[in-house]
PDB file of N, CA and C in Angstrom:
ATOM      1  N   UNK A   1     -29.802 -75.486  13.030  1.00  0.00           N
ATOM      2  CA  UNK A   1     -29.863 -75.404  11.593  1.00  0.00           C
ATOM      3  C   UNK A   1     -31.265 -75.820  11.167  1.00  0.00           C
ATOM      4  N   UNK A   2     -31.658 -75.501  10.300  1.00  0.00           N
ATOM      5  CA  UNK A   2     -33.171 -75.333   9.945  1.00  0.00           C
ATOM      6  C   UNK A   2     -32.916 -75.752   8.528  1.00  0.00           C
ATOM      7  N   UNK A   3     -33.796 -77.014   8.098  1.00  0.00           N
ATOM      8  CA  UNK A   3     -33.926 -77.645   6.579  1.00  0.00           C
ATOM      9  C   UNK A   3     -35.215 -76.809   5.799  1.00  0.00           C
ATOM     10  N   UNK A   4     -35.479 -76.108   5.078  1.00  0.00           N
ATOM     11  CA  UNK A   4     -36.271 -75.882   4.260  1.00  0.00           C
ATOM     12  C   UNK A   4     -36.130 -76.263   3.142  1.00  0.00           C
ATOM     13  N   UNK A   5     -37.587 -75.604   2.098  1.00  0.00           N
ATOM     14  CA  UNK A   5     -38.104 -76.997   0.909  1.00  0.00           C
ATOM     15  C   UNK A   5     -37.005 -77.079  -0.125  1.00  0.00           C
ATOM     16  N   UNK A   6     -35.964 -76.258  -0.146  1.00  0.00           N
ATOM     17  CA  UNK A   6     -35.301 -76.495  -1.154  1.00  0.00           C
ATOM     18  C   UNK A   6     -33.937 -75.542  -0.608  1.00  0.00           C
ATOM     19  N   UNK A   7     -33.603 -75.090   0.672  1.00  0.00           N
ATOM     20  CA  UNK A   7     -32.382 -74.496   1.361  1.00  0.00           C
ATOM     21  C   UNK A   7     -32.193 -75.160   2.447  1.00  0.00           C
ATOM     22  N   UNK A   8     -31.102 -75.016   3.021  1.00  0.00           N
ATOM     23  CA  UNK A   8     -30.473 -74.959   3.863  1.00  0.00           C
ATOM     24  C   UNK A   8     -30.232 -74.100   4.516  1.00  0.00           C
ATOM     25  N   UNK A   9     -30.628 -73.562   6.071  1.00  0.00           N
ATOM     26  CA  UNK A   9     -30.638 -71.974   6.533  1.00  0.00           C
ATOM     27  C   UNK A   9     -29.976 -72.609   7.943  1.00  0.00           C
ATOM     28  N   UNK A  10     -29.275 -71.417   8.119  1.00  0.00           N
ATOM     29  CA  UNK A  10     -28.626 -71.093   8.958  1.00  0.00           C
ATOM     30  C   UNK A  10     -28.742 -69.787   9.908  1.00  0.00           C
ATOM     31  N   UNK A  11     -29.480 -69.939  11.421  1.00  0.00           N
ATOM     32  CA  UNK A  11     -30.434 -68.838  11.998  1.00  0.00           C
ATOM     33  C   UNK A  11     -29.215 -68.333  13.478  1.00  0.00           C
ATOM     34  N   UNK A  12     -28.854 -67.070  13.519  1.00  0.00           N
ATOM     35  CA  UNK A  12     -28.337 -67.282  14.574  1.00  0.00           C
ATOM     36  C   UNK A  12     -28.947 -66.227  14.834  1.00  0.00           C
ATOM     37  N   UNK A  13     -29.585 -66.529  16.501  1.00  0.00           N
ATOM     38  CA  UNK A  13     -30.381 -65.580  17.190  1.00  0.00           C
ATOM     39  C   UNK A  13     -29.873 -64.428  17.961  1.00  0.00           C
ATOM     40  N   UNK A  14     -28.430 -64.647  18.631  1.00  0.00           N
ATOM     41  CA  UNK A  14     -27.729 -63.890  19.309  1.00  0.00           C
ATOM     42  C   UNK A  14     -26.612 -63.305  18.121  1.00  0.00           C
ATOM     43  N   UNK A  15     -26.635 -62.209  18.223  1.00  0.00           N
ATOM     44  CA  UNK A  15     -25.560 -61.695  16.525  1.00  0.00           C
ATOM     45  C   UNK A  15     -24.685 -61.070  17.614  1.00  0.00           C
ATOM     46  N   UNK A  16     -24.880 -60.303  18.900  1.00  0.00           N
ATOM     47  CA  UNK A  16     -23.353 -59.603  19.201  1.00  0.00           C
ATOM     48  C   UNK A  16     -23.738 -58.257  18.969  1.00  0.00           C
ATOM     49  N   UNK A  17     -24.819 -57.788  18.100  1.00  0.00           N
ATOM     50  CA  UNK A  17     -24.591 -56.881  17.640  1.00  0.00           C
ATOM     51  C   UNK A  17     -25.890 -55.760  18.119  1.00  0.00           C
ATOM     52  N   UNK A  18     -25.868 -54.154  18.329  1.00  0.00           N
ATOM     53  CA  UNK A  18     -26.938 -53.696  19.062  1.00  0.00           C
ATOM     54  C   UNK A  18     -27.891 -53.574  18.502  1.00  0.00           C
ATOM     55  N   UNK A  19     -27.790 -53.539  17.100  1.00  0.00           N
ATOM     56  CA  UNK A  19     -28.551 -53.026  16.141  1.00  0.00           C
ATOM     57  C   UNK A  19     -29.872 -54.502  15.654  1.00  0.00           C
ATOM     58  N   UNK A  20     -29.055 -55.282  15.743  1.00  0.00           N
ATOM     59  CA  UNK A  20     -29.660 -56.576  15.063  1.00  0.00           C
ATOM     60  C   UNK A  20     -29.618 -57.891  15.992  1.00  0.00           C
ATOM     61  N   UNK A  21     -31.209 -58.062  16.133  1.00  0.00           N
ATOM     62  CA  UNK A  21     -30.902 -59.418  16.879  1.00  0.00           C
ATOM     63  C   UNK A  21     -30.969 -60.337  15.946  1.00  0.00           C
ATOM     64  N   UNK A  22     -31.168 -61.108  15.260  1.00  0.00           N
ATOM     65  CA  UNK A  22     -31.385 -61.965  14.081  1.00  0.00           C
ATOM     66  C   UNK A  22     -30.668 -61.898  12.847  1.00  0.00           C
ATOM     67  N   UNK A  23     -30.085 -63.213  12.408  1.00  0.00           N
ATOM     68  CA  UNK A  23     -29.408 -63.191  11.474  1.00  0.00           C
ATOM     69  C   UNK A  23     -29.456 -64.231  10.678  1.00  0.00           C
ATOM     70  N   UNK A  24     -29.829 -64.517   9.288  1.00  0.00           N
ATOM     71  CA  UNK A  24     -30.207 -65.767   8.608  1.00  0.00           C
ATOM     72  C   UNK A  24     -29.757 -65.979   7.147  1.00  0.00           C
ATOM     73  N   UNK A  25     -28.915 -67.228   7.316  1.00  0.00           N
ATOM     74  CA  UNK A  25     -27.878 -67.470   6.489  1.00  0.00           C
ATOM     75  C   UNK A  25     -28.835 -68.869   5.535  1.00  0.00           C
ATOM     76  N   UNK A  26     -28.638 -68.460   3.987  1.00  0.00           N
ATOM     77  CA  UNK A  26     -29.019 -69.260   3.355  1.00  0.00           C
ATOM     78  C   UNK A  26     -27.965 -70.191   3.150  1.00  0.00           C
ATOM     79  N   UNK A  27     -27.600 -71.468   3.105  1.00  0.00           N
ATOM     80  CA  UNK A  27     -26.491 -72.272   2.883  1.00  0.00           C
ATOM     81  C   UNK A  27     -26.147 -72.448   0.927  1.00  0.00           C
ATOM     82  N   UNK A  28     -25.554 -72.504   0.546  1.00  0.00           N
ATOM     83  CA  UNK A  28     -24.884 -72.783  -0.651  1.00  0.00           C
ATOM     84  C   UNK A  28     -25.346 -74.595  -0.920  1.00  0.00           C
ATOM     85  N   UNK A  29     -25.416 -74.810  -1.754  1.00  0.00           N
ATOM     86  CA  UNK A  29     -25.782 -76.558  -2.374  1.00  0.00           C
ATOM     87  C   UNK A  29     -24.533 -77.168  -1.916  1.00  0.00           C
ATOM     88  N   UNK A  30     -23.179 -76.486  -2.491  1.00  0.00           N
ATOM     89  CA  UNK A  30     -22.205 -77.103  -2.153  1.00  0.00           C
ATOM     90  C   UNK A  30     -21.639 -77.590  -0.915  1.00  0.00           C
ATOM     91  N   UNK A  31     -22.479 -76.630   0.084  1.00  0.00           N
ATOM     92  CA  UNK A  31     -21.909 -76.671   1.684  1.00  0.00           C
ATOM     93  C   UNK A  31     -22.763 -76.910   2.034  1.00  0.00           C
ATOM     94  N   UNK A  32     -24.163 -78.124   1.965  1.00  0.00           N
ATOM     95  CA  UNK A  32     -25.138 -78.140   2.867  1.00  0.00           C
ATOM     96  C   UNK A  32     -25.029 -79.378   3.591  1.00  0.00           C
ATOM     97  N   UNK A  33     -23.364 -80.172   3.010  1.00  0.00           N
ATOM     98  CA  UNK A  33     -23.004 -81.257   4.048  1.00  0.00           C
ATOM     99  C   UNK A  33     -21.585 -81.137   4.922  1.00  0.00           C
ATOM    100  N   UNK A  34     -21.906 -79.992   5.132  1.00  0.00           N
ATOM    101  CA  UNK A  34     -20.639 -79.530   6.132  1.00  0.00           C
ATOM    102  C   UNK A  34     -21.186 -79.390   7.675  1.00  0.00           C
ATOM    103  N   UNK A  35     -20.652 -79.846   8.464  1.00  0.00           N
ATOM    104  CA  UNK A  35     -21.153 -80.055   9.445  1.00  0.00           C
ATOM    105  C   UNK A  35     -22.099 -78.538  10.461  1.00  0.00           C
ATOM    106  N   UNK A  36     -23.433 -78.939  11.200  1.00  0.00           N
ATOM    107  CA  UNK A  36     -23.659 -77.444  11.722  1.00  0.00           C
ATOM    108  C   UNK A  36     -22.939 -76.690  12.451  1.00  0.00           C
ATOM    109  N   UNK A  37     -22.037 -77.257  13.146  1.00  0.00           N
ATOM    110  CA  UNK A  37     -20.923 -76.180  13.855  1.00  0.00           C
ATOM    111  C   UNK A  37     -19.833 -75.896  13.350  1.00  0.00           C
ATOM    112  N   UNK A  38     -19.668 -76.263  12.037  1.00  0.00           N
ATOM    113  CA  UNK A  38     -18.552 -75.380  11.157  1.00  0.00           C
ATOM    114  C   UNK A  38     -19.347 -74.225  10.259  1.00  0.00           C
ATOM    115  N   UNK A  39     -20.737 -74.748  10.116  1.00  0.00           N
ATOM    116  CA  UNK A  39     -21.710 -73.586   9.609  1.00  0.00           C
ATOM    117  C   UNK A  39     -21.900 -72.436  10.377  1.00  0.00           C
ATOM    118  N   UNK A  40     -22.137 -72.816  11.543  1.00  0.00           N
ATOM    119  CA  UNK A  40     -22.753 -71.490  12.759  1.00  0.00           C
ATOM    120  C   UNK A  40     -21.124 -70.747  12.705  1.00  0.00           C
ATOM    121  N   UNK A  41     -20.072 -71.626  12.877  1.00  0.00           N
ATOM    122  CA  UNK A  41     -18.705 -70.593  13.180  1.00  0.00           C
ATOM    123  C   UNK A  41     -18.737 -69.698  11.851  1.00  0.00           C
ATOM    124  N   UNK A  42     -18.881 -70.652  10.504  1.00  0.00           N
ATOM    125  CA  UNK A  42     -18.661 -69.758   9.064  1.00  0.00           C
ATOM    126  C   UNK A  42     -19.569 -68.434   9.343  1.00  0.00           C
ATOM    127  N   UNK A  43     -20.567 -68.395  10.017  1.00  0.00           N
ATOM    128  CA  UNK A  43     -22.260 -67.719   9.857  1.00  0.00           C
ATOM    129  C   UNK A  43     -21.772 -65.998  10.868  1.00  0.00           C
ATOM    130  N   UNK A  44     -21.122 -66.734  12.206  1.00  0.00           N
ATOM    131  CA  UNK A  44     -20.316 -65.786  12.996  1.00  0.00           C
ATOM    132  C   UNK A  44     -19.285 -65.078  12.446  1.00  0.00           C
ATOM    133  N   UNK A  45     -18.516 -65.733  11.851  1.00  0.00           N
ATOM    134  CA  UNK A  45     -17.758 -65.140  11.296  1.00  0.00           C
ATOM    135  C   UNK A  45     -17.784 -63.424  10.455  1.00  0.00           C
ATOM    136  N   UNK A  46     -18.801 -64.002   9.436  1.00  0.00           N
ATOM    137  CA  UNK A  46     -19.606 -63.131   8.778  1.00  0.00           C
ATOM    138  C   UNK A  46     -20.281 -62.130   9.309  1.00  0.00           C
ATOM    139  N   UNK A  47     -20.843 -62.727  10.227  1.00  0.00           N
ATOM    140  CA  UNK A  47     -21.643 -61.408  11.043  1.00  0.00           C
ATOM    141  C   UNK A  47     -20.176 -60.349  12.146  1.00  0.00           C
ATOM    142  N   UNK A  48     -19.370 -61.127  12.530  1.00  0.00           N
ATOM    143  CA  UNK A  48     -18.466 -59.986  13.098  1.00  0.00           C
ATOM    144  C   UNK A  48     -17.773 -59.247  11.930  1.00  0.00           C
ATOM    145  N   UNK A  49     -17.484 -59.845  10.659  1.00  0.00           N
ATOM    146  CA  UNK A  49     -16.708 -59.046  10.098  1.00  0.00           C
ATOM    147  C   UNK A  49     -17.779 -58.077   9.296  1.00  0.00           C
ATOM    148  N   UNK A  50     -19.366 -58.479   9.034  1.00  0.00           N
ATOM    149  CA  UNK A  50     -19.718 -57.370   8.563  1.00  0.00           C
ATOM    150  C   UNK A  50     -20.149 -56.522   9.608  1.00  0.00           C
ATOM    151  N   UNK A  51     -20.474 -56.521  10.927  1.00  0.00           N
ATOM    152  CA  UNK A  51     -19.931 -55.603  12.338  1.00  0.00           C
ATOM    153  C   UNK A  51     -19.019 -54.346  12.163  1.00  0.00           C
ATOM    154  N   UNK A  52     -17.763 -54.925  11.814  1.00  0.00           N
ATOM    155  CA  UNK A  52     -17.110 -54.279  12.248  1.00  0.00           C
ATOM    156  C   UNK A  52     -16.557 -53.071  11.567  1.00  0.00           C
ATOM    157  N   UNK A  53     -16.082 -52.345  11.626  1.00  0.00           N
ATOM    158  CA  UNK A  53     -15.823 -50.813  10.320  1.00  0.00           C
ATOM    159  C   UNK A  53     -14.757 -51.249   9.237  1.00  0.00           C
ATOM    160  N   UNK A  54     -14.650 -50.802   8.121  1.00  0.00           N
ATOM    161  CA  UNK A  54     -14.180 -51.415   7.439  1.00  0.00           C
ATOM    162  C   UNK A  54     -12.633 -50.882   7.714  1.00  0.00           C
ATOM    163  N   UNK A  55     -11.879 -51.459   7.397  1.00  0.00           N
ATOM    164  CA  UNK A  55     -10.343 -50.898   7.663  1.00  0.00           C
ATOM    165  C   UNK A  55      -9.869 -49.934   6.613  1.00  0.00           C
ATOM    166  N   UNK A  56      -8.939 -49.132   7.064  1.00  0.00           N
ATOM    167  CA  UNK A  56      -8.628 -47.857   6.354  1.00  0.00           C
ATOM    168  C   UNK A  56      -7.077 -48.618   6.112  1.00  0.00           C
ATOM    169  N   UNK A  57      -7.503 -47.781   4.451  1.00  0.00           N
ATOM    170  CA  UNK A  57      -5.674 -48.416   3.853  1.00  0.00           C
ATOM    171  C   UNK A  57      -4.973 -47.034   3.922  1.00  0.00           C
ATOM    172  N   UNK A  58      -3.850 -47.791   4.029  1.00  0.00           N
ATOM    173  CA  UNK A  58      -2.697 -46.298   4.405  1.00  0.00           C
ATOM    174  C   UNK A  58      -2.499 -45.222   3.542  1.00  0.00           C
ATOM    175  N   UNK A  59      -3.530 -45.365   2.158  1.00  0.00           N
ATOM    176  CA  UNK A  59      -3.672 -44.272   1.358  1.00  0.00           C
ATOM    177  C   UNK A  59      -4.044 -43.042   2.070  1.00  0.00           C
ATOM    178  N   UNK A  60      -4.926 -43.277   3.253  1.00  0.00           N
ATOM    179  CA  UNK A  60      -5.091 -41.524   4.057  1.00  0.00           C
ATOM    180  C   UNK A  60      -4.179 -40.685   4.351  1.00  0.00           C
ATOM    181  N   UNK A  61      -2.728 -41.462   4.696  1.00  0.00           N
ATOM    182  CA  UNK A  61      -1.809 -40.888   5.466  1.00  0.00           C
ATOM    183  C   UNK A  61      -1.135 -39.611   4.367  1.00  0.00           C
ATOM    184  N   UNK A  62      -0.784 -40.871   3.162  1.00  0.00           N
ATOM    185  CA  UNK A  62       0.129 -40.224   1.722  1.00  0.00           C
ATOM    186  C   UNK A  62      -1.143 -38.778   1.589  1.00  0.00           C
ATOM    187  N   UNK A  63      -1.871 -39.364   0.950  1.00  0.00           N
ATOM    188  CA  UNK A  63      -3.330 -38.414   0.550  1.00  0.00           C
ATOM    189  C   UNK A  63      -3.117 -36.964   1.470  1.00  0.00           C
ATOM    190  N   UNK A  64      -2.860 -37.285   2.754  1.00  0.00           N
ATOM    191  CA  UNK A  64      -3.176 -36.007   3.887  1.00  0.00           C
ATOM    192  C   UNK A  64      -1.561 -35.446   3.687  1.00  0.00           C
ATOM    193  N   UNK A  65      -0.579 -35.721   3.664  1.00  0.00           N
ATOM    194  CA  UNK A  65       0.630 -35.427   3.380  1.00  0.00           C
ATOM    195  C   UNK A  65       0.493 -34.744   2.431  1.00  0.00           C
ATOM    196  N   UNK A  66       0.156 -35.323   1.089  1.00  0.00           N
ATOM    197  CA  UNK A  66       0.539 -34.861  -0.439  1.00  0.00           C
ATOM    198  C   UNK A  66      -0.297 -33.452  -0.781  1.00  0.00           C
ATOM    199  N   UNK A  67      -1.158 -33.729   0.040  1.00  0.00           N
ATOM    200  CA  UNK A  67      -2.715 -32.050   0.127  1.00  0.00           C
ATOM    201  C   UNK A  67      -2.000 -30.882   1.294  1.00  0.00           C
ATOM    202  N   UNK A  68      -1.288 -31.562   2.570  1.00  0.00           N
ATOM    203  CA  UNK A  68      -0.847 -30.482   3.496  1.00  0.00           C
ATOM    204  C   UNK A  68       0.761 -30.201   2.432  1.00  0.00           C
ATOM    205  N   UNK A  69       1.638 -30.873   1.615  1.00  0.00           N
ATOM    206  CA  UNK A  69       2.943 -30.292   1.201  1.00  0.00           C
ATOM    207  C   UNK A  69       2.238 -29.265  -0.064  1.00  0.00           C
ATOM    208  N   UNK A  70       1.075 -29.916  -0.853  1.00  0.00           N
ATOM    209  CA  UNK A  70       0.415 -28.268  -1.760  1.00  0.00           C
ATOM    210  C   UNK A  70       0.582 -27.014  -0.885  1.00  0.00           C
ATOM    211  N   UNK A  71      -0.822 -27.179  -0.060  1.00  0.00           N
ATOM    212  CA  UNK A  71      -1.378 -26.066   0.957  1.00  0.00           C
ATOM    213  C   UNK A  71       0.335 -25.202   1.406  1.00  0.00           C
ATOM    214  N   UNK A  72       1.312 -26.278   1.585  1.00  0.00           N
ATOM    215  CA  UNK A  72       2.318 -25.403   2.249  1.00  0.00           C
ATOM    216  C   UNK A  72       2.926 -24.663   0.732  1.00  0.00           C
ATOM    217  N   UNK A  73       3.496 -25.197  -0.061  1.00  0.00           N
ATOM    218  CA  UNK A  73       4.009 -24.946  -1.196  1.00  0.00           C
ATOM    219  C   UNK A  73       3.516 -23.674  -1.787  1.00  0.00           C
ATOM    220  N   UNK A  74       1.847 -23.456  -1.797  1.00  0.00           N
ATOM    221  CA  UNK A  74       1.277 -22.613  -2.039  1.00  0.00           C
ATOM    222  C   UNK A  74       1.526 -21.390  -1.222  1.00  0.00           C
ATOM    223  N   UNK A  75       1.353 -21.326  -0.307  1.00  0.00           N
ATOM    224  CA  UNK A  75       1.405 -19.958   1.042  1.00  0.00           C
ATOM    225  C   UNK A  75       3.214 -19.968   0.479  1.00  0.00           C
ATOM    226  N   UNK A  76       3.997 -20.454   0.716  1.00  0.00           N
ATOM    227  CA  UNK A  76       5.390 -20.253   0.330  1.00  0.00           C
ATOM    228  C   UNK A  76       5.135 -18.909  -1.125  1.00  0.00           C
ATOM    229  N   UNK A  77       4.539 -19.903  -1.929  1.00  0.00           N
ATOM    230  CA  UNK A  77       4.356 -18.933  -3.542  1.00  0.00           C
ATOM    231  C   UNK A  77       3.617 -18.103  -3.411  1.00  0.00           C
ATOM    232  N   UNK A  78       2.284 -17.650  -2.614  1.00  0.00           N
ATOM    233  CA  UNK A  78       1.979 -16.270  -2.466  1.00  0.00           C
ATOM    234  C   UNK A  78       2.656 -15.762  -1.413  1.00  0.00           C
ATOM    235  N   UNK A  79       3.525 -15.781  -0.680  1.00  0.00           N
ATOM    236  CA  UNK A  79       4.272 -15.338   0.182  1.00  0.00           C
ATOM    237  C   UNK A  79       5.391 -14.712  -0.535  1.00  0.00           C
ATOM    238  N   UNK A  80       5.991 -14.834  -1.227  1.00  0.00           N
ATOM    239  CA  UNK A  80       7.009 -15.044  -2.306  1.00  0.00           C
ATOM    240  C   UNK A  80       6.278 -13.735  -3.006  1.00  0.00           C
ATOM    241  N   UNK A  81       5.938 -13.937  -3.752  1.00  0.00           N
ATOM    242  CA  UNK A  81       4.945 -13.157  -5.017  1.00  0.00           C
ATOM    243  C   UNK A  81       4.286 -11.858  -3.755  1.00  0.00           C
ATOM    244  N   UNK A  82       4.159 -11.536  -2.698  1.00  0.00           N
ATOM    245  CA  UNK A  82       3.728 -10.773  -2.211  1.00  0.00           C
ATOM    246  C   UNK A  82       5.136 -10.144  -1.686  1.00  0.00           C
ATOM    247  N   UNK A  83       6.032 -10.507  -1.513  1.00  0.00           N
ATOM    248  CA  UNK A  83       7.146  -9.887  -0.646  1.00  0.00           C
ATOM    249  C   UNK A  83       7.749  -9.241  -2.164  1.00  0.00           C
ATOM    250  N   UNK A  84       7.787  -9.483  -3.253  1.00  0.00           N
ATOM    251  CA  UNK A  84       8.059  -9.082  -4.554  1.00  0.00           C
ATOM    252  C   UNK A  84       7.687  -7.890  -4.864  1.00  0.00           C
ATOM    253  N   UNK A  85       6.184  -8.016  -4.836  1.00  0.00           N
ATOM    254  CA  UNK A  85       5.365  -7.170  -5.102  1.00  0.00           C
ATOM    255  C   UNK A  85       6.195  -5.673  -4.094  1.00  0.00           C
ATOM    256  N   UNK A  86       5.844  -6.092  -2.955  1.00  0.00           N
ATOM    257  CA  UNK A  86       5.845  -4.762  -2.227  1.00  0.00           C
ATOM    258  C   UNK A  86       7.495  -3.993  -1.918  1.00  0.00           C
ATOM    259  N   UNK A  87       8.590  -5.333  -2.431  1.00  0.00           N
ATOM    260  CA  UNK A  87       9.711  -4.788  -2.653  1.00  0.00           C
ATOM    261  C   UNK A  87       9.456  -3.863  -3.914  1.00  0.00           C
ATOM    262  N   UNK A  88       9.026  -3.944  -5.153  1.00  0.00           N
ATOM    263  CA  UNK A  88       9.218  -3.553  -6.339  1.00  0.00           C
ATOM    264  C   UNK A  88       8.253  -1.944  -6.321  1.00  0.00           C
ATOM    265  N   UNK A  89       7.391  -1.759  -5.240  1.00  0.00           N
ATOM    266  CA  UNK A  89       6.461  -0.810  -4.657  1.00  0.00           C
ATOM    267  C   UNK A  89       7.099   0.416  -4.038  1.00  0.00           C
ATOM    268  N   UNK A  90       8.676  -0.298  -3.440  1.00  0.00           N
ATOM    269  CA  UNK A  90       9.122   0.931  -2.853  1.00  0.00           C
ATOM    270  C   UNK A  90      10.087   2.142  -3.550  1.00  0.00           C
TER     271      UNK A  90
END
């Protein structure tokens, strides 16, 4: 942990991550008497969860359902409207 003139920083050199070796956490006033290894875990923390992809809410599933029952609904109604047609033709 590293004191500067008016922060509290928090440096972690190894991030985990391929993209980024370095990672540097300014501390909050409120948390600059929390101990350094509940800081470095808070600091990790952060860095895996901004890592990682963000999670998908189960709105894709409904969404992909509710667009494939149109798409079907539709071909049904020009299917429909075409078998009409060419009955009324003969």
């Amino acid at each position: 942990m590293i004191k500067g003139v008016n922060k509290q920083v928090v440096e972690i050199n190894e991030t985990g991550n391929e993209y980024f070796e370095k990672a540097i956490f300014f501390v909050r006033p409120e948390y600059s008497r929390m101990g350094e290894g509940r800081l470095r875990e808070k600091a990790k923390n952060a860095i895996d969860k901004a890592s990682s992809p963000p999670k998908r809410k189960g709105k894709g599933t409904v969404r992909s359902l509710s667009n494939t029952l149109k798409l079907l609904a539709a071909a049904v109604g020009g299917g429909t409207i075409t078998a009409l047609i060419l009955l009324l033709a003969k």
